[in-house]
N, C-alpha and C. Protein backbone atom coordinates (compact mmCIF):
# COMPACT_ATOMS: atom_id res chain seq x y z
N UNK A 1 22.20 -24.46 12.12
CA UNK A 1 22.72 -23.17 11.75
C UNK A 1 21.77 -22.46 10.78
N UNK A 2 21.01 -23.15 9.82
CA UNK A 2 20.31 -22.43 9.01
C UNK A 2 18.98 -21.85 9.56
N UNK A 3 18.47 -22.88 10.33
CA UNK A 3 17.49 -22.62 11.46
C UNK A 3 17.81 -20.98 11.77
N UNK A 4 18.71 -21.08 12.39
CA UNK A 4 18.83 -19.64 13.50
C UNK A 4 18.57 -18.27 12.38
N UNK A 5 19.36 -18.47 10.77
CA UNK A 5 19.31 -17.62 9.89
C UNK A 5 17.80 -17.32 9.95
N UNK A 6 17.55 -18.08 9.44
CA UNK A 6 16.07 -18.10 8.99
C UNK A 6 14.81 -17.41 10.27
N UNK A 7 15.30 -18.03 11.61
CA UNK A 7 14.43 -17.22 12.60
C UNK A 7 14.85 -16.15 12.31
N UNK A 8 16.00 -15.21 12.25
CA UNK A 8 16.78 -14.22 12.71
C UNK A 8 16.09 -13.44 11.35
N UNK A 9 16.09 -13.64 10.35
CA UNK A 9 15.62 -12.91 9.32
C UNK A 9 13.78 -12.62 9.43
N UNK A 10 13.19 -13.98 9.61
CA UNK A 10 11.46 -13.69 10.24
C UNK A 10 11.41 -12.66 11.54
N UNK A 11 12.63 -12.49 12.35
CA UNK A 11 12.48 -11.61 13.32
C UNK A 11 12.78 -9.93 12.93
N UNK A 12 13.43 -10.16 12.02
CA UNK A 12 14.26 -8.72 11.35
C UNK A 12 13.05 -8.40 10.60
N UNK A 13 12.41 -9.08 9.56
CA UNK A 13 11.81 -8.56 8.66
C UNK A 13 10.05 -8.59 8.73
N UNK A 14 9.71 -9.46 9.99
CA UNK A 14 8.29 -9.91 10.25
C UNK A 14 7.85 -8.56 10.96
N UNK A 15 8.47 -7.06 11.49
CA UNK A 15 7.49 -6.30 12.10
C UNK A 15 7.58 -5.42 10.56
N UNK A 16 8.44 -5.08 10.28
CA UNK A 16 8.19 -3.84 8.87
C UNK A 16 7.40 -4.63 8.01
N UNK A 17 7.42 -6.40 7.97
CA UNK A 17 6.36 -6.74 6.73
C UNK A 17 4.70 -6.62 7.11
N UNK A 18 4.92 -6.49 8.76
CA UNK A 18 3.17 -6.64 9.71
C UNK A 18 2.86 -4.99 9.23
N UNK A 19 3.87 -4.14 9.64
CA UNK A 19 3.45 -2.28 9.22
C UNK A 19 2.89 -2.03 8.03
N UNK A 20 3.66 -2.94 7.00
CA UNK A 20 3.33 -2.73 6.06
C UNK A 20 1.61 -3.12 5.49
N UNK A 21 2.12 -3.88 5.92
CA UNK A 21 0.74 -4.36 5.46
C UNK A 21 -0.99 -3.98 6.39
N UNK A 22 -0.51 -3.68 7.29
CA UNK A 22 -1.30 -3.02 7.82
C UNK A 22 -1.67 -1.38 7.31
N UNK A 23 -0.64 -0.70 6.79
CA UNK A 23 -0.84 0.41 6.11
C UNK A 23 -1.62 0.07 5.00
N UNK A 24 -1.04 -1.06 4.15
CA UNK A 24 -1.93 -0.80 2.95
C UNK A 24 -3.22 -1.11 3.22
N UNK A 25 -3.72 -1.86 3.99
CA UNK A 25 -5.29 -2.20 4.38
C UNK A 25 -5.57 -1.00 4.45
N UNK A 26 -5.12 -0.33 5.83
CA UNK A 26 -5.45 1.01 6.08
C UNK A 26 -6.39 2.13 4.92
N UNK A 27 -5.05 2.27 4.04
CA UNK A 27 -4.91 3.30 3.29
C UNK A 27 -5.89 2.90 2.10
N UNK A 28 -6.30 1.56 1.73
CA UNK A 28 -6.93 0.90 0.19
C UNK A 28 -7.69 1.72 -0.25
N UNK A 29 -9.02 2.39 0.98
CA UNK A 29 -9.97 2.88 0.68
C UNK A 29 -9.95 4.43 0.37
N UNK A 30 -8.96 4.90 0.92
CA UNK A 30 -8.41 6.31 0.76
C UNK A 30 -7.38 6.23 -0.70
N UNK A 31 -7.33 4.97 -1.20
CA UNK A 31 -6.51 5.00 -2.59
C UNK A 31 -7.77 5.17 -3.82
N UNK A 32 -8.42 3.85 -3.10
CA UNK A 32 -9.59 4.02 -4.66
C UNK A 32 -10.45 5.09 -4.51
N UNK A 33 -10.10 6.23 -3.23
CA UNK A 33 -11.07 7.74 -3.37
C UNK A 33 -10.37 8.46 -4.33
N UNK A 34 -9.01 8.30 -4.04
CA UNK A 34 -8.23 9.17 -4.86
C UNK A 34 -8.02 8.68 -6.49
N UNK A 35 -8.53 7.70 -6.61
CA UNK A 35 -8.20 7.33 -7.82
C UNK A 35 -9.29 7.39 -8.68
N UNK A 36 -10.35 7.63 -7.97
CA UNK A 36 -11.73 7.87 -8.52
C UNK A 36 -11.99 9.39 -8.67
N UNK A 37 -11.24 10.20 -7.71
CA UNK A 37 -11.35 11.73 -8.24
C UNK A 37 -10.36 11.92 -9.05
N UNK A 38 -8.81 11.43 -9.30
CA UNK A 38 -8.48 11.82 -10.21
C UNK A 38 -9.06 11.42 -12.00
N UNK A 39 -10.18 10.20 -11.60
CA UNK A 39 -10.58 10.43 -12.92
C UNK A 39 -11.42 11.11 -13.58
N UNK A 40 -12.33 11.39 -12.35
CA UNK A 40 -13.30 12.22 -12.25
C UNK A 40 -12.56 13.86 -12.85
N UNK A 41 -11.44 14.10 -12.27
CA UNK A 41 -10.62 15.25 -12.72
C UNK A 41 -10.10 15.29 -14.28
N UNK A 42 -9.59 14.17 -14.76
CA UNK A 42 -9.54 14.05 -16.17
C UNK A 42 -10.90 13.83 -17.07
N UNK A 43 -11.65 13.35 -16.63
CA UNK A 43 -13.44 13.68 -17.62
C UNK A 43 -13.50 15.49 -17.70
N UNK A 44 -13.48 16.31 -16.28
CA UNK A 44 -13.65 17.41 -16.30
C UNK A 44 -12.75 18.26 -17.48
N UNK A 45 -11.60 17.85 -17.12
CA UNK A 45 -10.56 18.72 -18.17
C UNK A 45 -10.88 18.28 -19.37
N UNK A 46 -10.76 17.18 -20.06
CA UNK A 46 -11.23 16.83 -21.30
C UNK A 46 -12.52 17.37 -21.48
N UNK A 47 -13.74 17.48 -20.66
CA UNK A 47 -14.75 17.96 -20.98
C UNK A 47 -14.92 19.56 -21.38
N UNK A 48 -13.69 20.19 -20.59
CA UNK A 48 -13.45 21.48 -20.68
C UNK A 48 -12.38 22.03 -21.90
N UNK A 49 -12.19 21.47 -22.54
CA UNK A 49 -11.31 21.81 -24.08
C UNK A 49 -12.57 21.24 -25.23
C-alpha cells in the first residue's frame, strides 16, 4: 500500500519537478544578465548623485 502512494506521488509530482527544472537551467543565464545589469544600473545612479 505504501508502494502505490509513493509511485502515485513520483507520478503526480515528477513532470512539474522535470519543468521545473528545466526552466531554471533554461533561464540561469538570462538571470545572471539581469543581475549584472541591474548592478551595473545601481553604480550608474549612485554615480549620478
Amino acid at each position: 500500500m505504501e508502494l502505490d502512494k509513493l509511485l502515485t506521488a513520483a507520478a503526480d509530482y515528477g513532470f512539474p519537478m522535470l519543468v521545473s527544472c528545466y526552466l531554471l537551467v533554461r533561464m540561469e543565464s538570462k538571470i545572471d544578465k539581469l543581475s549584472a545589469n541591474i548592478d551595473a544600473l545601481t553604480r550608474v545612479i549612485a554615480a549620478a548623485k
